[in-house]
Structures are given as C-alpha cells and as structure tokens.
PDB file of N, CA and C in Angstrom:
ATOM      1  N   UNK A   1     -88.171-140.503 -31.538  1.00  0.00           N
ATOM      2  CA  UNK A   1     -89.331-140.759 -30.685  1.00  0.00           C
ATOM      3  C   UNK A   1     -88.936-140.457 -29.236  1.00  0.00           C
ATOM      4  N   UNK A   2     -89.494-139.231 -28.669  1.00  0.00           N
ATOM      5  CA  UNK A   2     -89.375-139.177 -27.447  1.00  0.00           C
ATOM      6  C   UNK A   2     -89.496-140.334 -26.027  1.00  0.00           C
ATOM      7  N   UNK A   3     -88.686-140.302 -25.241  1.00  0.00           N
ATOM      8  CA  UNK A   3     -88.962-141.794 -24.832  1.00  0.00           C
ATOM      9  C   UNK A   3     -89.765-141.300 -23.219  1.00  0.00           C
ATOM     10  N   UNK A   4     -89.481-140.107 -23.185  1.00  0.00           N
ATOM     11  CA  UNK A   4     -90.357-139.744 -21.905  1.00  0.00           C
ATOM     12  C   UNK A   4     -91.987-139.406 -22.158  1.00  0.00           C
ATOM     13  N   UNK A   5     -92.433-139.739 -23.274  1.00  0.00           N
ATOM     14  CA  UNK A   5     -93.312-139.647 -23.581  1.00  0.00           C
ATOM     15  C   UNK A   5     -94.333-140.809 -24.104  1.00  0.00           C
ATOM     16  N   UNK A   6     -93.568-141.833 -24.037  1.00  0.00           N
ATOM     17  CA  UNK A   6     -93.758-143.215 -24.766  1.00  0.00           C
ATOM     18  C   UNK A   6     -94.285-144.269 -23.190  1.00  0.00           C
ATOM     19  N   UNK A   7     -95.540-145.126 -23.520  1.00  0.00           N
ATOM     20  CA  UNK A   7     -96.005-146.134 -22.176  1.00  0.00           C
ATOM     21  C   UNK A   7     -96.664-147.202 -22.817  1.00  0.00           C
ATOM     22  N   UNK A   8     -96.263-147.955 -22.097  1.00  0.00           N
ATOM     23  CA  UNK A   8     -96.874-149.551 -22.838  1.00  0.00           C
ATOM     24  C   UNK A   8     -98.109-149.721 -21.993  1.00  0.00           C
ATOM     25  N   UNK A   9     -99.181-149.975 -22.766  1.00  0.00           N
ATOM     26  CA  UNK A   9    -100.261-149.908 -21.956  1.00  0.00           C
ATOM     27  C   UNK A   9    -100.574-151.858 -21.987  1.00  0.00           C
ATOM     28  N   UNK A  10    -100.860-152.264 -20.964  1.00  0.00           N
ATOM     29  CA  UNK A  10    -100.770-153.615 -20.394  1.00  0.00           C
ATOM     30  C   UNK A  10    -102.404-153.687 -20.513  1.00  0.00           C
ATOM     31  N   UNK A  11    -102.961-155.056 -21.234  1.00  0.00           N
ATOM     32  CA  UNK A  11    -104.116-155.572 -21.399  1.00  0.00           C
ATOM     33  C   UNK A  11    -104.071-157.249 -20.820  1.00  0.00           C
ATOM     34  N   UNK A  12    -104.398-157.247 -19.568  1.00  0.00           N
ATOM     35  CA  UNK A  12    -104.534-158.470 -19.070  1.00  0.00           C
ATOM     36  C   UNK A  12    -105.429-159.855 -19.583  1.00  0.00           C
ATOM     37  N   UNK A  13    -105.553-160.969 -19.363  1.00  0.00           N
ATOM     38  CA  UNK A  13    -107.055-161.655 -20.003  1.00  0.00           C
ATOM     39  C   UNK A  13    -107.969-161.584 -19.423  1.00  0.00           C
ATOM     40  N   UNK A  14    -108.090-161.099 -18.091  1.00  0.00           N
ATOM     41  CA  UNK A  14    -109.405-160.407 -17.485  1.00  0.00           C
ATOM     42  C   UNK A  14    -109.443-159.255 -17.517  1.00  0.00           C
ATOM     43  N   UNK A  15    -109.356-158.384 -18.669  1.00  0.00           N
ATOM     44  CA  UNK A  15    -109.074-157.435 -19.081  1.00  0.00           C
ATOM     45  C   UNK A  15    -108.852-156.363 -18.596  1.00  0.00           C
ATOM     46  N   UNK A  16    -108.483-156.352 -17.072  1.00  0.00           N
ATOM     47  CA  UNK A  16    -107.160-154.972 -16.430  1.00  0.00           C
ATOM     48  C   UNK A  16    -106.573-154.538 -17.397  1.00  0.00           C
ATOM     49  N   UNK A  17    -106.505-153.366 -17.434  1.00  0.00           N
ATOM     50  CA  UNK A  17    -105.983-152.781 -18.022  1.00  0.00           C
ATOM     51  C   UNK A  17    -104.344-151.598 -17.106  1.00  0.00           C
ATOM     52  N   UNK A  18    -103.295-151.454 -17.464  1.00  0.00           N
ATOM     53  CA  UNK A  18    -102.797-150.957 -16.850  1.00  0.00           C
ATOM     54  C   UNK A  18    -101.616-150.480 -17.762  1.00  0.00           C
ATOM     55  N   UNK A  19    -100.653-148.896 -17.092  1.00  0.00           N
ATOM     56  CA  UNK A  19     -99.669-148.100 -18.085  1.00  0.00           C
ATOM     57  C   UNK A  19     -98.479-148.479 -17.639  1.00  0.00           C
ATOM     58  N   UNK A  20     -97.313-148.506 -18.214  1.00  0.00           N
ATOM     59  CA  UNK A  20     -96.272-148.402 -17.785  1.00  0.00           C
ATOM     60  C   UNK A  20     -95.273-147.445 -18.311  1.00  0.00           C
ATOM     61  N   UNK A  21     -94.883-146.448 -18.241  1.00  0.00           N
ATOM     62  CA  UNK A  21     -94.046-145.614 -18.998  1.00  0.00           C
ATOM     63  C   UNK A  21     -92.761-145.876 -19.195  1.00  0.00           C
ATOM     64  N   UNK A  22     -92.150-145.630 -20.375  1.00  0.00           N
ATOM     65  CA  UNK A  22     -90.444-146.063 -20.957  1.00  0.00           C
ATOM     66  C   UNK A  22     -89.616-145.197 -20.248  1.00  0.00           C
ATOM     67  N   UNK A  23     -89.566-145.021 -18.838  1.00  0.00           N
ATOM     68  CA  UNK A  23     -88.396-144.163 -18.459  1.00  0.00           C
ATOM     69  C   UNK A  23     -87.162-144.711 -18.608  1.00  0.00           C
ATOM     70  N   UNK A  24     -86.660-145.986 -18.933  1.00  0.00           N
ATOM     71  CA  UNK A  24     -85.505-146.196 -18.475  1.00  0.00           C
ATOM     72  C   UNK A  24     -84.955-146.984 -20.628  1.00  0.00           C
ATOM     73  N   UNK A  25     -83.703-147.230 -20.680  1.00  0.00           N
ATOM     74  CA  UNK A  25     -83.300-147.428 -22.308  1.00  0.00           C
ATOM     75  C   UNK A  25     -83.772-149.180 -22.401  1.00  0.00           C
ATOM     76  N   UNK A  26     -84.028-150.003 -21.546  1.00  0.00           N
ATOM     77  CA  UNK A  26     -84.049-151.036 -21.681  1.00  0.00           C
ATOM     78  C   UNK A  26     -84.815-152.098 -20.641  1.00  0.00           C
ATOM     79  N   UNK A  27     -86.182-152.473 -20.685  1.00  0.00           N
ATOM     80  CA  UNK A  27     -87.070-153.163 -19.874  1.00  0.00           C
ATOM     81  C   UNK A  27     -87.092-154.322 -19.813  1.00  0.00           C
ATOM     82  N   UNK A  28     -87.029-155.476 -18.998  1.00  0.00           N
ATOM     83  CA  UNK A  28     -87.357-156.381 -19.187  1.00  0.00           C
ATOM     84  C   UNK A  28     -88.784-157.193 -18.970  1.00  0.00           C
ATOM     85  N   UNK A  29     -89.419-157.992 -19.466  1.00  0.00           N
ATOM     86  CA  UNK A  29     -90.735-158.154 -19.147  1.00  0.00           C
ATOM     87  C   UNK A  29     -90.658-159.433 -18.575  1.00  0.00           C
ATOM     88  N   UNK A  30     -91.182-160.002 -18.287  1.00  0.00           N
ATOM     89  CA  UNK A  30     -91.773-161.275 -17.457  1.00  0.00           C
ATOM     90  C   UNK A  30     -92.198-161.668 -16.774  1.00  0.00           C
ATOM     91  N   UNK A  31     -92.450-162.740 -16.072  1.00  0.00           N
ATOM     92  CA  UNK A  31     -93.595-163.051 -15.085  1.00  0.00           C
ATOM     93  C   UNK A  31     -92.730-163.109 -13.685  1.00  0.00           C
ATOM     94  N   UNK A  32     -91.274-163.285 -13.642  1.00  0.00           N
ATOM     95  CA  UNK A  32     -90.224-163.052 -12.115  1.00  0.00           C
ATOM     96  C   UNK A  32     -89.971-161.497 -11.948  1.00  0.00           C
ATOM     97  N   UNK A  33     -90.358-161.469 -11.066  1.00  0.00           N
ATOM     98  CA  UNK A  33     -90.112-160.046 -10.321  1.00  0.00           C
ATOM     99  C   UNK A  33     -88.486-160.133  -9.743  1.00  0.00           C
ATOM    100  N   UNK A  34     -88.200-161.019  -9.588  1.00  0.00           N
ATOM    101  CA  UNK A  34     -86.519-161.052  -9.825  1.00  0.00           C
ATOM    102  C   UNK A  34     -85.941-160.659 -10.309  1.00  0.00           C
ATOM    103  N   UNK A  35     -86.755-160.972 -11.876  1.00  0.00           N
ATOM    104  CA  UNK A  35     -85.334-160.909 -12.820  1.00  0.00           C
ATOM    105  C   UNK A  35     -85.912-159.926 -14.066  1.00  0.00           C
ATOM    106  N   UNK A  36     -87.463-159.092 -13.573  1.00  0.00           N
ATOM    107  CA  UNK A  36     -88.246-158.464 -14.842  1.00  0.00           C
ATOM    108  C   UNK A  36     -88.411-156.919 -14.429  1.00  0.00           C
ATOM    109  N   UNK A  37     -87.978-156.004 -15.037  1.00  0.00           N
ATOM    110  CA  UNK A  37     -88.222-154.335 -14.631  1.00  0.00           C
ATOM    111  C   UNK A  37     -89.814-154.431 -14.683  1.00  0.00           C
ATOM    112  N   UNK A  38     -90.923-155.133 -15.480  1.00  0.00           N
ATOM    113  CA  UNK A  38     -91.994-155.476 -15.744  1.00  0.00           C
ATOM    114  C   UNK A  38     -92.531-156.538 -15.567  1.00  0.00           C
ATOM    115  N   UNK A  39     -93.350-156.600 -14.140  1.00  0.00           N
ATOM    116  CA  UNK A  39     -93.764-158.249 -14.144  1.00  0.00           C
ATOM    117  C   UNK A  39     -95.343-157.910 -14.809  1.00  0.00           C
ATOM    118  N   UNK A  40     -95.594-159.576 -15.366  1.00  0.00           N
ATOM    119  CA  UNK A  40     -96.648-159.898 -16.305  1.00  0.00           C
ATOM    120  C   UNK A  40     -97.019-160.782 -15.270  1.00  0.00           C
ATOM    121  N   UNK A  41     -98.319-160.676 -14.973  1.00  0.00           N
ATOM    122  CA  UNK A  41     -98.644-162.191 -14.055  1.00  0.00           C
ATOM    123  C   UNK A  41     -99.531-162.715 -14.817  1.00  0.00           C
ATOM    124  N   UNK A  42     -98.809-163.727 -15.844  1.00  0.00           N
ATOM    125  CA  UNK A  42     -99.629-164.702 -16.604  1.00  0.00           C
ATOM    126  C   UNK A  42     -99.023-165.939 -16.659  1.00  0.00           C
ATOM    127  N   UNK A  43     -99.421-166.583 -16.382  1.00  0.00           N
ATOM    128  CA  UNK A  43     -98.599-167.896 -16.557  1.00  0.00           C
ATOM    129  C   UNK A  43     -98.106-168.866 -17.980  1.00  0.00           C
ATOM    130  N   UNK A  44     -98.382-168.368 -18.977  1.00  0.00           N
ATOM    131  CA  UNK A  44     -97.818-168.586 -20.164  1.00  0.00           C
ATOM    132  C   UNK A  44     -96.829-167.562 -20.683  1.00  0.00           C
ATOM    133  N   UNK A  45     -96.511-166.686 -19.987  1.00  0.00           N
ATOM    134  CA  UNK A  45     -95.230-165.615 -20.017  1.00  0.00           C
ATOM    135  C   UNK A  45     -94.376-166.187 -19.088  1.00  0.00           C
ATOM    136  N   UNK A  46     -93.278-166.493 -20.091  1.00  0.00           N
ATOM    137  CA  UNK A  46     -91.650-166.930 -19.061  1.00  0.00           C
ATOM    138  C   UNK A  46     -91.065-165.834 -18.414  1.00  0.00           C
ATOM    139  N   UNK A  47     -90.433-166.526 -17.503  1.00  0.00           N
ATOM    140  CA  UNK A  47     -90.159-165.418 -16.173  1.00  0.00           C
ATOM    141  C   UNK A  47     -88.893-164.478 -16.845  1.00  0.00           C
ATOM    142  N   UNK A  48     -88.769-164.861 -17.806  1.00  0.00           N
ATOM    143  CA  UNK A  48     -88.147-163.662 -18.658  1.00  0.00           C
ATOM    144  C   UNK A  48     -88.505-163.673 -20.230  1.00  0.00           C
ATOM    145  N   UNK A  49     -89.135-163.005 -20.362  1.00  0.00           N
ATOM    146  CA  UNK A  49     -89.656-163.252 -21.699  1.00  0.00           C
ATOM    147  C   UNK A  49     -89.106-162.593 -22.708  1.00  0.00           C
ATOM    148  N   UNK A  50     -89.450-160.878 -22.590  1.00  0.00           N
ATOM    149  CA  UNK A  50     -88.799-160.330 -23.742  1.00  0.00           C
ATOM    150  C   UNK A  50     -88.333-158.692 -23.369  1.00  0.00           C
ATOM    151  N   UNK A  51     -87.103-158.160 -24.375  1.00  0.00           N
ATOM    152  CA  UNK A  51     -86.816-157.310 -23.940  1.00  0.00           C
ATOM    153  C   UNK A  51     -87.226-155.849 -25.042  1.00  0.00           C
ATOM    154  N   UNK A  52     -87.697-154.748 -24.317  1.00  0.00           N
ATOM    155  CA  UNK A  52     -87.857-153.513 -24.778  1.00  0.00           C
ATOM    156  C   UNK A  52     -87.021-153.110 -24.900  1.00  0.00           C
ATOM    157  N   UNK A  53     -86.039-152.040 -25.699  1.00  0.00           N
ATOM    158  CA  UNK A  53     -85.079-150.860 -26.060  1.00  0.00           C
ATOM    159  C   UNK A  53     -85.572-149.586 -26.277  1.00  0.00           C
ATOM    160  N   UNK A  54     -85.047-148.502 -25.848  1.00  0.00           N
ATOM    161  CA  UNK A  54     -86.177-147.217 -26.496  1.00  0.00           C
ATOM    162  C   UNK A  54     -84.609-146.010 -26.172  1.00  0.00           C
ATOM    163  N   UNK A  55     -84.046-145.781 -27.198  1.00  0.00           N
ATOM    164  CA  UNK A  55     -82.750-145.097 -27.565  1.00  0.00           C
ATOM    165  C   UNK A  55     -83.393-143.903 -27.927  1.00  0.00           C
ATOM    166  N   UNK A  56     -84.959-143.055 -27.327  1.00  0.00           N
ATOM    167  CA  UNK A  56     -84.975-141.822 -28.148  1.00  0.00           C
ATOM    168  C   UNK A  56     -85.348-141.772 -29.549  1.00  0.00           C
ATOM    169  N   UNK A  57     -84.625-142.549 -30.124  1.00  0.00           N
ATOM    170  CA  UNK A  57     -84.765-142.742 -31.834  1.00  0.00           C
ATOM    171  C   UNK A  57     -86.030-144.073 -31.842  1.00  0.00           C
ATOM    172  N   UNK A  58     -85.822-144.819 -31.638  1.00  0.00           N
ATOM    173  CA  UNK A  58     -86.389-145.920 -32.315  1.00  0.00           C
ATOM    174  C   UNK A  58     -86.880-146.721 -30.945  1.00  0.00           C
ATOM    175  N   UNK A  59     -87.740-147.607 -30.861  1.00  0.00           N
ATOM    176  CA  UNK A  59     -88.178-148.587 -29.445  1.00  0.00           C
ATOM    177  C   UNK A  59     -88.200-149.817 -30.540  1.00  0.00           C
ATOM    178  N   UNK A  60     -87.424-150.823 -29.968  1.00  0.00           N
ATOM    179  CA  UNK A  60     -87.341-152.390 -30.567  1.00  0.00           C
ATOM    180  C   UNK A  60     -88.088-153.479 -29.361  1.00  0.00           C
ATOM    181  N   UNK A  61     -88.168-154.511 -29.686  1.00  0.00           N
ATOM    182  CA  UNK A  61     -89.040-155.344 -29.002  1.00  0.00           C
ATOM    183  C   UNK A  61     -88.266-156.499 -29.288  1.00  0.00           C
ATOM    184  N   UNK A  62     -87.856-157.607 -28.476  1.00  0.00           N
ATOM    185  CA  UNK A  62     -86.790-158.669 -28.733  1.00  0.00           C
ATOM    186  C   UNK A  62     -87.677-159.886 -27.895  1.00  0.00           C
ATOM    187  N   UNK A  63     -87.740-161.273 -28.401  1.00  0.00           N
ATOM    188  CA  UNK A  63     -88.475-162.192 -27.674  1.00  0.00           C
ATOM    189  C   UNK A  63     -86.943-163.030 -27.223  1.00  0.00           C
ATOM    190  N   UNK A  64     -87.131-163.237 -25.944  1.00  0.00           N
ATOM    191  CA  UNK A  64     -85.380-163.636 -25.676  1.00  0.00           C
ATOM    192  C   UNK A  64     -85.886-165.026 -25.072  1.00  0.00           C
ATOM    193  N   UNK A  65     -86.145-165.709 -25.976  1.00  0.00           N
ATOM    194  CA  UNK A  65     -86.052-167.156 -26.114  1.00  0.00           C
ATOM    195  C   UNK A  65     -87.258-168.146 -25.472  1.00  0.00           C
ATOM    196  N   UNK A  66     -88.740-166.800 -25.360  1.00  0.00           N
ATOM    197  CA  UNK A  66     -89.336-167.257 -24.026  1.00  0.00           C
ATOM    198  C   UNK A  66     -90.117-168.491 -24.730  1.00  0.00           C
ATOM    199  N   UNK A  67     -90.797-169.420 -23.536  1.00  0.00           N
ATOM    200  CA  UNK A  67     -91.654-170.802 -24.128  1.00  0.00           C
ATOM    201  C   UNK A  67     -92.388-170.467 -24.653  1.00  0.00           C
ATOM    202  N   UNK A  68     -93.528-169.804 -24.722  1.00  0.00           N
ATOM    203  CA  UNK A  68     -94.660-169.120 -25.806  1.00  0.00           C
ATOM    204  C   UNK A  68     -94.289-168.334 -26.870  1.00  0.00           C
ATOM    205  N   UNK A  69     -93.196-167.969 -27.364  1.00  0.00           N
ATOM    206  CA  UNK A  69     -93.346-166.446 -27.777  1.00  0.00           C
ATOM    207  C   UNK A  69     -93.503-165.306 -27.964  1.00  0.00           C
ATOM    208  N   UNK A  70     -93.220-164.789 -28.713  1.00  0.00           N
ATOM    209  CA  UNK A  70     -93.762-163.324 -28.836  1.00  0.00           C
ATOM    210  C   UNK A  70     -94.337-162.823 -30.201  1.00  0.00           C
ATOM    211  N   UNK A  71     -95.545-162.378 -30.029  1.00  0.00           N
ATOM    212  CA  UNK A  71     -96.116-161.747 -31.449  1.00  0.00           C
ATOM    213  C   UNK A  71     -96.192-160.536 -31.600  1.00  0.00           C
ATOM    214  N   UNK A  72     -96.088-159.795 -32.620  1.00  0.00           N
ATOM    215  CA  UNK A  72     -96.001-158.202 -33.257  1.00  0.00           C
ATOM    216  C   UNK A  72     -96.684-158.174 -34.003  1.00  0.00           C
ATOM    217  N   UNK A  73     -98.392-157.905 -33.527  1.00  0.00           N
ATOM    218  CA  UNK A  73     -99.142-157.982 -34.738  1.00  0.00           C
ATOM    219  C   UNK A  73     -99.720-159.290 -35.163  1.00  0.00           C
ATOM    220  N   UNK A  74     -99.768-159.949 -36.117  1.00  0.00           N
ATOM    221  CA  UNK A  74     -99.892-161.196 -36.446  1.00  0.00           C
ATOM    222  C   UNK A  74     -98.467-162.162 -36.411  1.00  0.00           C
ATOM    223  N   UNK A  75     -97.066-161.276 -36.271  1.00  0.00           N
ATOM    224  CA  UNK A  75     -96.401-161.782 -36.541  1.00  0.00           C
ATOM    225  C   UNK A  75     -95.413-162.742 -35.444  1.00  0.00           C
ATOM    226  N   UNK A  76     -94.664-163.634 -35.215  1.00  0.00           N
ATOM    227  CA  UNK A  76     -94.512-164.354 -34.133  1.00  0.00           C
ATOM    228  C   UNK A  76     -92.875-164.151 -34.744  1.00  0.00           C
ATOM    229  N   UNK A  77     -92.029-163.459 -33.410  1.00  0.00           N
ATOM    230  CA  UNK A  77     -91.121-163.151 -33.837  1.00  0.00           C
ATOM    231  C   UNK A  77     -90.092-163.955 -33.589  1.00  0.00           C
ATOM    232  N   UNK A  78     -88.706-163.810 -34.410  1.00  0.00           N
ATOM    233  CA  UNK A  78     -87.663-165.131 -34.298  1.00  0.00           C
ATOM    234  C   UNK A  78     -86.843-164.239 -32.675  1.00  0.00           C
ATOM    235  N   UNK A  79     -86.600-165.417 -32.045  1.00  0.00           N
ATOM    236  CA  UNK A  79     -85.597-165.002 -30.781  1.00  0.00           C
ATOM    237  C   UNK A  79     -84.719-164.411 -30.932  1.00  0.00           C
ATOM    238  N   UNK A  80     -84.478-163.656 -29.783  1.00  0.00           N
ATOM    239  CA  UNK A  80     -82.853-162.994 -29.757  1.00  0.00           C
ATOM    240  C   UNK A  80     -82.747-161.857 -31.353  1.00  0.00           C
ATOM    241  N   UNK A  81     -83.909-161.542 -32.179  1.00  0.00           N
ATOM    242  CA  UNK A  81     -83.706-160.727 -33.033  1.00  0.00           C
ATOM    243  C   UNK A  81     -84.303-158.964 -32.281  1.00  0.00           C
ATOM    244  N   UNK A  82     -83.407-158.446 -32.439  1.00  0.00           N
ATOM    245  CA  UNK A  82     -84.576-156.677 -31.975  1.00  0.00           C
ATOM    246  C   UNK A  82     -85.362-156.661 -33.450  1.00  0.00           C
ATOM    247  N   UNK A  83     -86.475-155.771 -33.485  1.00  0.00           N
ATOM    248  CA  UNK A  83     -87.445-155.456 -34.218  1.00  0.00           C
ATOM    249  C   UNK A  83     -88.000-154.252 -33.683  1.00  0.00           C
ATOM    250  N   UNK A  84     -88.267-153.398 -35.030  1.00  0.00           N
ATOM    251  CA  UNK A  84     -88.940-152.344 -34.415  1.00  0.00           C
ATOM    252  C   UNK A  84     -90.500-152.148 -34.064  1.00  0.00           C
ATOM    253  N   UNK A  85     -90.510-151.449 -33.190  1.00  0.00           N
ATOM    254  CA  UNK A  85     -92.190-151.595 -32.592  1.00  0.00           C
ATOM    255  C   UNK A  85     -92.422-150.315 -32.406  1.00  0.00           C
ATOM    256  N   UNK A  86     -93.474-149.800 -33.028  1.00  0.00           N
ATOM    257  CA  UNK A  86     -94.259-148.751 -33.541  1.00  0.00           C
ATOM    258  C   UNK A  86     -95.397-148.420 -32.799  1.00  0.00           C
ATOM    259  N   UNK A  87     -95.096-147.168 -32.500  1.00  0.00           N
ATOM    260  CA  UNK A  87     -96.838-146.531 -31.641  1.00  0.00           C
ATOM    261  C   UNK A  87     -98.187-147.541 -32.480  1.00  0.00           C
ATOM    262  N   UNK A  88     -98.891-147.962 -31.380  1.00  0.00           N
ATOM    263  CA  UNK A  88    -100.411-148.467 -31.602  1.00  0.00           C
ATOM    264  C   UNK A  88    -100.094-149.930 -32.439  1.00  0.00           C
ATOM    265  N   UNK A  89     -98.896-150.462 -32.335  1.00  0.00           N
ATOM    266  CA  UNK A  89     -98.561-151.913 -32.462  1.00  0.00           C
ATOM    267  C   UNK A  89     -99.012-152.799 -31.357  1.00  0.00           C
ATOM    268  N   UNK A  90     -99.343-154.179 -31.687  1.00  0.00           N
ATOM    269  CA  UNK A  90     -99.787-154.702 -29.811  1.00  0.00           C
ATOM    270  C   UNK A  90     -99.137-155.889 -30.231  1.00  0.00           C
ATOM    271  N   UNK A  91     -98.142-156.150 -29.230  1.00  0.00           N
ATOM    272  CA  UNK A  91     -97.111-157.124 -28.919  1.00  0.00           C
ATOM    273  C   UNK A  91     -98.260-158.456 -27.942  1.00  0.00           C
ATOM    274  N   UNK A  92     -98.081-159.706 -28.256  1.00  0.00           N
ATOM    275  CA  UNK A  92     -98.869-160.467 -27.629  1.00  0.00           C
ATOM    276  C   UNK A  92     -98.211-161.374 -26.803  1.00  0.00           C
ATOM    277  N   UNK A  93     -97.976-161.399 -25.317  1.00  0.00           N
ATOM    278  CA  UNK A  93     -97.295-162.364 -24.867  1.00  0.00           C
ATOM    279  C   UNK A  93     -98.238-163.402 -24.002  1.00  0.00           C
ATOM    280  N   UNK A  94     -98.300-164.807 -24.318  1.00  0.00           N
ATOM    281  CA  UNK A  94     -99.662-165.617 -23.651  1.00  0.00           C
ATOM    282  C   UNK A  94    -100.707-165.155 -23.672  1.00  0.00           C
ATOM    283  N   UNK A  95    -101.165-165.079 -22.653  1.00  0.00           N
ATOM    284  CA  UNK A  95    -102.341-164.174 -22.963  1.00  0.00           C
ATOM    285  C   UNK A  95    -103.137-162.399 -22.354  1.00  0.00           C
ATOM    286  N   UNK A  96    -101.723-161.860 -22.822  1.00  0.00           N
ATOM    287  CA  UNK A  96    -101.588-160.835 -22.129  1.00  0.00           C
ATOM    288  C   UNK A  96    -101.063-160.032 -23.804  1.00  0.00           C
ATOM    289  N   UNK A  97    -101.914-158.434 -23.571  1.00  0.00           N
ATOM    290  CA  UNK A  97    -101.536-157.618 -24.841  1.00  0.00           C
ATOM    291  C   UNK A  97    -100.469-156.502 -24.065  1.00  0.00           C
ATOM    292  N   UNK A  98     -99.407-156.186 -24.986  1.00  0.00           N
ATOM    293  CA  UNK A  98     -98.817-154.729 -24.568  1.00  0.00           C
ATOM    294  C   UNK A  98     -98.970-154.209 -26.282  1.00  0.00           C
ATOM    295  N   UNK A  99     -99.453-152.498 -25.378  1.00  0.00           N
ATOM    296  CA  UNK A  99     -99.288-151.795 -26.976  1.00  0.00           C
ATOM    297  C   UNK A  99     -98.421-150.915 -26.670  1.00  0.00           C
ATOM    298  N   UNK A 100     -97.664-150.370 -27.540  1.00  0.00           N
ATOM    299  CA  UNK A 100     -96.753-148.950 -27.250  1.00  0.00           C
ATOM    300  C   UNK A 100     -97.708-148.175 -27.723  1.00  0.00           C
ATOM    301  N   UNK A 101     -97.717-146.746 -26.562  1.00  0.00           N
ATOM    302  CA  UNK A 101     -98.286-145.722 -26.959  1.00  0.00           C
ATOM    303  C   UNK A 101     -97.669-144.205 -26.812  1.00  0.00           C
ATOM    304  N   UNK A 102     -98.199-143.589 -27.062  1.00  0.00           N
ATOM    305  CA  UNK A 102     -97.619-141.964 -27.167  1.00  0.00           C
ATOM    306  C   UNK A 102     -98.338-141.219 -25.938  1.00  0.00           C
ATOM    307  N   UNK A 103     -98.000-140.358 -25.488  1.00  0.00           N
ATOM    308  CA  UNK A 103     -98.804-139.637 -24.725  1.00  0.00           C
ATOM    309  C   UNK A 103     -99.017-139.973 -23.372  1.00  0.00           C
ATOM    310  N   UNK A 104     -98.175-140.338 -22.194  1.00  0.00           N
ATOM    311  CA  UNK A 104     -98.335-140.789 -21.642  1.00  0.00           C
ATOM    312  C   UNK A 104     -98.024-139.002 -20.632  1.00  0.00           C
ATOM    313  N   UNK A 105     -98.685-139.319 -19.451  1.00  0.00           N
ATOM    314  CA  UNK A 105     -98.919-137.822 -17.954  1.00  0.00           C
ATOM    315  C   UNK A 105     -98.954-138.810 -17.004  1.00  0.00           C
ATOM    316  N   UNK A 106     -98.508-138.746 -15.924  1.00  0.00           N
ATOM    317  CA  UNK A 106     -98.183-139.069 -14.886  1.00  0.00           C
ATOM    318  C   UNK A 106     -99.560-139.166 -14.162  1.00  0.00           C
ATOM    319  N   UNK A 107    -100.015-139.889 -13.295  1.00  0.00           N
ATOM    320  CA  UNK A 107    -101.107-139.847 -12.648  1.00  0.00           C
ATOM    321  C   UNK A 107    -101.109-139.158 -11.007  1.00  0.00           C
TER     322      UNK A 107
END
C-alpha cells in the first residue's frame, strides 16, 4: 500500500470534515498538540490516544491505553495491540471518526 497516497479523512461531531495525509511511518493522534503529530479536539480523546504505522506494506492502528478507547468498525480494540486497518475502515475515537483512504492530491 502506497503510503504517499494514503489520508485519514477526520469526521468531527459537528461534522467538519477534514484530510490528513500518511507522509510520515508513524502518527500519533490526540487531543495535546505536545505530544500528537495529529491533534483531535475532542474532549473524550486522550491527549494521546492512539498510534498509526504505515510501512508501505500494511497501515496498523494501535489504541495506546487511551480513557475511551478505540474502535475499528464495531470493534473496540485491546491496548498496546497493532491491528491492521484497511482503506474505507472508520476508526472511532470519542466522538470523532477517522477513515483511511486512498487517493489523496494535495490541495
């Protein structure tokens, strides 16, 4: 999976919508701009919530221990495990959606 081609598209609960593209092997998400390559401004997302991987080959999705969780789908994933996350999957953190997508052009 090309990773320069790969963007998590961000669905807010007032439904902003916004892209972020996988340039880099490893993202962090959360609500601290400190400590997150990706800030989420939701307040049920811990200021470090969860981490992206994207090796070219494969993009994993890891919930690193945050207070809400993290869901893949219906599924609510165990901490500190990677998992793979698949184009047009939507990862749910509080109340905020990320989907991985394909096709991402520069604006």
């Amino acid at each position: 999976m090309d990773r320069d081609n790969l963007y998590i598209e961000i669905i807010a609960q007032d439904g902003n919508i916004w892209r972020a593209p996988l340039h880099q092997d490893r993202i962090i998400v959360g609500r601290s701009p400190l400590s997150s390559d990706l800030v989420v401004n939701d307040p049920r997302v811990s200021r470090v919530h969860l981490q992206i991987n994207c090796d070219g080959m494969e993009t994993t999705i890891t919930d690193l221990r945050s207070a809400n969780g993290t869901h893949l789908e219906n599924y609510l994933l165990p901490p500190n495990v990677p998992i793979s996350w698949m184009v047009d999957q939507t990862a749910t953190i509080g109340d905020t959606k990320l989907i991985l997508r394909r096709g991402y052009t520069a604006p």
